[in-house]
Protein backbone atom coordinates (compact mmCIF):
# COMPACT_ATOMS: atom_id res chain seq x y z
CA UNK A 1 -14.72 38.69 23.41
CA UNK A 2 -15.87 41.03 20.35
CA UNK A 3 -11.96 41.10 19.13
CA UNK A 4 -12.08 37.14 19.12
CA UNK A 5 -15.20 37.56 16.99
CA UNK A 6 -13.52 40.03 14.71
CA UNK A 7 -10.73 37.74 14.55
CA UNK A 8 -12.66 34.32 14.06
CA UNK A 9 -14.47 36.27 11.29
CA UNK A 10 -11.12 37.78 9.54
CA UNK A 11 -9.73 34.10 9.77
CA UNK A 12 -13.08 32.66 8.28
CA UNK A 13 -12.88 35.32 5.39
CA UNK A 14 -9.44 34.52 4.76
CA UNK A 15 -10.37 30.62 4.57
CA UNK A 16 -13.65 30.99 1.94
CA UNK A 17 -11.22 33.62 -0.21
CA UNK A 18 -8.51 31.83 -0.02
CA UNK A 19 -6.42 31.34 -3.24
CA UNK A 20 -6.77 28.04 -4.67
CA UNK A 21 -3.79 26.12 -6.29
CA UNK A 22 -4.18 24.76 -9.62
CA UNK A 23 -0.49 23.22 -9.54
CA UNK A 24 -0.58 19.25 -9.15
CA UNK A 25 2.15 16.68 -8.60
CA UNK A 26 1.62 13.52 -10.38
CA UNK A 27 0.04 10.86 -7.91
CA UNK A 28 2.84 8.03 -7.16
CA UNK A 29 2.10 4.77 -8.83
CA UNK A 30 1.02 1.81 -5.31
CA UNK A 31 4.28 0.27 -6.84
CA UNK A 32 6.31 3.94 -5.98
CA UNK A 33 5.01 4.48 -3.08
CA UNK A 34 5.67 0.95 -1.57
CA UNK A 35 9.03 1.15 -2.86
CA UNK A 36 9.98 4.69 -1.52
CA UNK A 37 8.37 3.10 2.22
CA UNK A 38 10.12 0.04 2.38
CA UNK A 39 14.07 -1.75 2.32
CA UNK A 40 14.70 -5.24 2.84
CA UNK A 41 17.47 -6.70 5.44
CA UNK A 42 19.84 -9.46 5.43
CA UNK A 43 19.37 -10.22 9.54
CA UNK A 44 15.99 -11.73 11.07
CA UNK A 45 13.10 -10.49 11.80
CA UNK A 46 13.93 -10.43 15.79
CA UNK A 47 16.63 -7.99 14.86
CA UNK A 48 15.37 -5.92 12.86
CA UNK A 49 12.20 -5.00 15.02
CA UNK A 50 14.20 -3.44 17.80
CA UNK A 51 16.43 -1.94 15.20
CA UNK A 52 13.31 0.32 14.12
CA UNK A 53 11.65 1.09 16.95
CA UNK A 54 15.58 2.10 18.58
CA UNK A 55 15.82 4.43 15.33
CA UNK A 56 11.90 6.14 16.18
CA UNK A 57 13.57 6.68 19.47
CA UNK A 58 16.40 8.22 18.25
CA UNK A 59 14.85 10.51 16.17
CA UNK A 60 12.33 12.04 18.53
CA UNK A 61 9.49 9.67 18.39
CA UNK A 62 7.44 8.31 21.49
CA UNK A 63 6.60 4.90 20.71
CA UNK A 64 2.83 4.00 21.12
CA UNK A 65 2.54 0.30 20.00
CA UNK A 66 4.48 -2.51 19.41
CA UNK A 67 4.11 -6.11 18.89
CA UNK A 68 6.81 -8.57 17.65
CA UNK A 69 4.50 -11.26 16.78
CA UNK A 70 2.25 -9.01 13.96
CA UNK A 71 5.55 -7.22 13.20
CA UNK A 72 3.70 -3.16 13.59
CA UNK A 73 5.25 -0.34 15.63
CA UNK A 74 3.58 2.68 16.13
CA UNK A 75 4.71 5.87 17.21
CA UNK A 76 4.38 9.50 17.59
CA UNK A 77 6.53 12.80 17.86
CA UNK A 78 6.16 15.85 20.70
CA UNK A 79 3.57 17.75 19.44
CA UNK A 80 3.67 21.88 18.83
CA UNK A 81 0.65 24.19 19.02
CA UNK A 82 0.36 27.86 18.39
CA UNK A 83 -0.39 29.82 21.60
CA UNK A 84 -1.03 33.18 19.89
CA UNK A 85 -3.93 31.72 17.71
CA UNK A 86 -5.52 29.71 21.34
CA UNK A 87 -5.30 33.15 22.94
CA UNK A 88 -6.54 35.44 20.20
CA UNK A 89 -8.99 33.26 18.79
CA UNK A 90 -9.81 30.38 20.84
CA UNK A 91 -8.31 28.02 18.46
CA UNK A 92 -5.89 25.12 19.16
CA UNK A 93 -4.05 24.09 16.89
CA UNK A 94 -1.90 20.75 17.25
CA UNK A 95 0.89 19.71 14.97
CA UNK A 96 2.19 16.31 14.66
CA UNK A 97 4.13 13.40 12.90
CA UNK A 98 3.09 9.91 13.46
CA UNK A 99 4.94 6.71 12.58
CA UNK A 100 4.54 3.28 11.57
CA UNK A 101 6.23 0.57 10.68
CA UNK A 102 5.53 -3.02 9.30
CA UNK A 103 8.39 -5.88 9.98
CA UNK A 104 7.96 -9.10 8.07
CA UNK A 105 9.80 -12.26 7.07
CA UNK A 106 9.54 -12.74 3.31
CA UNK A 107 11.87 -15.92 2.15
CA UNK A 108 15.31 -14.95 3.83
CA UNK A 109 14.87 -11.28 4.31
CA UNK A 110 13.34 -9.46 6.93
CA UNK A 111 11.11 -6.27 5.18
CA UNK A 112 10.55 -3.09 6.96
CA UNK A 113 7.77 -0.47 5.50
CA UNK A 114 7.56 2.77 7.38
CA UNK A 115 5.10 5.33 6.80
CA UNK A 116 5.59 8.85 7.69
CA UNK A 117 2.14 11.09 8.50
CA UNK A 118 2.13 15.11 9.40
CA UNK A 119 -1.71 15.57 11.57
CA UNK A 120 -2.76 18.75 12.23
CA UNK A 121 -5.76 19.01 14.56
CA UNK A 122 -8.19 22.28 15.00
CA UNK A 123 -9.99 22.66 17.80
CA UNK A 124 -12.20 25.38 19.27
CA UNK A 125 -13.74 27.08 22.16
CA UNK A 126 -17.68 25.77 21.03
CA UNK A 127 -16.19 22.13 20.69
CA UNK A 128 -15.54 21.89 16.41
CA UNK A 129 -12.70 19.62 16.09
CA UNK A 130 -11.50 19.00 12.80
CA UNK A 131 -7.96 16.80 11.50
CA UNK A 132 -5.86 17.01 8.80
CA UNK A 133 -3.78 13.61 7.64
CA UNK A 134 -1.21 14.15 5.20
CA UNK A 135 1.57 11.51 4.28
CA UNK A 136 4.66 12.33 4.05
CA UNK A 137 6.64 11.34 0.42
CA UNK A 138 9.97 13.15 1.26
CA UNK A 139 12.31 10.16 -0.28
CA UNK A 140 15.46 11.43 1.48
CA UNK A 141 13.43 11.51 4.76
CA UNK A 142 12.90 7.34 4.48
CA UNK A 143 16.62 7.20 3.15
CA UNK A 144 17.85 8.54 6.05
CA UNK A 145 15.47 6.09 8.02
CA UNK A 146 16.79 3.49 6.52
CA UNK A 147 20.70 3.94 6.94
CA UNK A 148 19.72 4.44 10.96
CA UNK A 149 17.70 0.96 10.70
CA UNK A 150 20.64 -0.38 8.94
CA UNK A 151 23.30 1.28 11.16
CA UNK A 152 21.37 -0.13 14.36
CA UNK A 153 21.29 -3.61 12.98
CA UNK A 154 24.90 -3.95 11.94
CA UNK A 155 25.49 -2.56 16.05
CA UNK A 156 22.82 -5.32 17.29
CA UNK A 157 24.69 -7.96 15.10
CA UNK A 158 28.07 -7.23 15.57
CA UNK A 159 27.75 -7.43 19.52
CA UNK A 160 26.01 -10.92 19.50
């Protein structure tokens, strides 16, 4: 018990010392962002929203939600925690990446917008829970996305 203590109060040292960075990226413009998150497709709407949530599948994701009629798919990865920190210092901590995706007709295309979200979770022993959101702007991350979607839609179309 008294080395958890030591340990919770080396980790809460290390947390109020803790260097800050002055080094910013430039914000995306609403325009960027929705651009970077979202591709349009030639085939309807019906075949594109089993196209995405086959792709979440495929790349590890557990899918949560989905709904045809609204268009939104939501979905999860495994998460990974750190059993040396739990044991040591009576902290969990969860890691994970969450999904969702928006499907809509707009004139003769069918638009997909994913969004990409790390969460990390801290929890402890005397019930503090605290989460961390963070979205995820890794461009070649939605690019690869994308050729999947488009891969799994040219399969879907091809065998109708």
């Amino acid at each position: 018990m008294q080395i958890r203590l030591i340990g919770l109060a080396i980790l809460l040292l290390g947390v109020l010392t803790g260097c800050g960075s002055t080094e910013t990226k430039p914000a995306m413009t609403p325009l960027e962002f929705q651009s970077l998150q979202s591709r349009d497709f030639e085939a309807p709407k019906h075949v594109v929203f089993p196209s995405v949530i086959s792709v979440f599948q495929d790349i590890g994701y557990t899918i949560t939600n989905a709904d045809l009629e609204t268009g939104l798919i939501a979905a999860e990865s495994t998460s990974d925690s750190d059993f040396a920190t739990k044991f040591w210092l009576g902290i969990t901590k969860v890691n994970q990446t969450k999904a969702t995706a928006f499907v809509e007709t707009i004139g003769g295309k069918t638009r997909a917008r994913l969004n990409f979200v790390e969460t990390s979770q801290t929890s402890t022993g005397w019930g503090q829970t605290d989460r961390q959101d963070k979205a995820i702007l890794n461009a070649q991350l939605y690019q690869n996305a994308f050729e999947k979607i488009d891969s799994a839609i040219f399969v879907r179309t091809q065998s109708q």
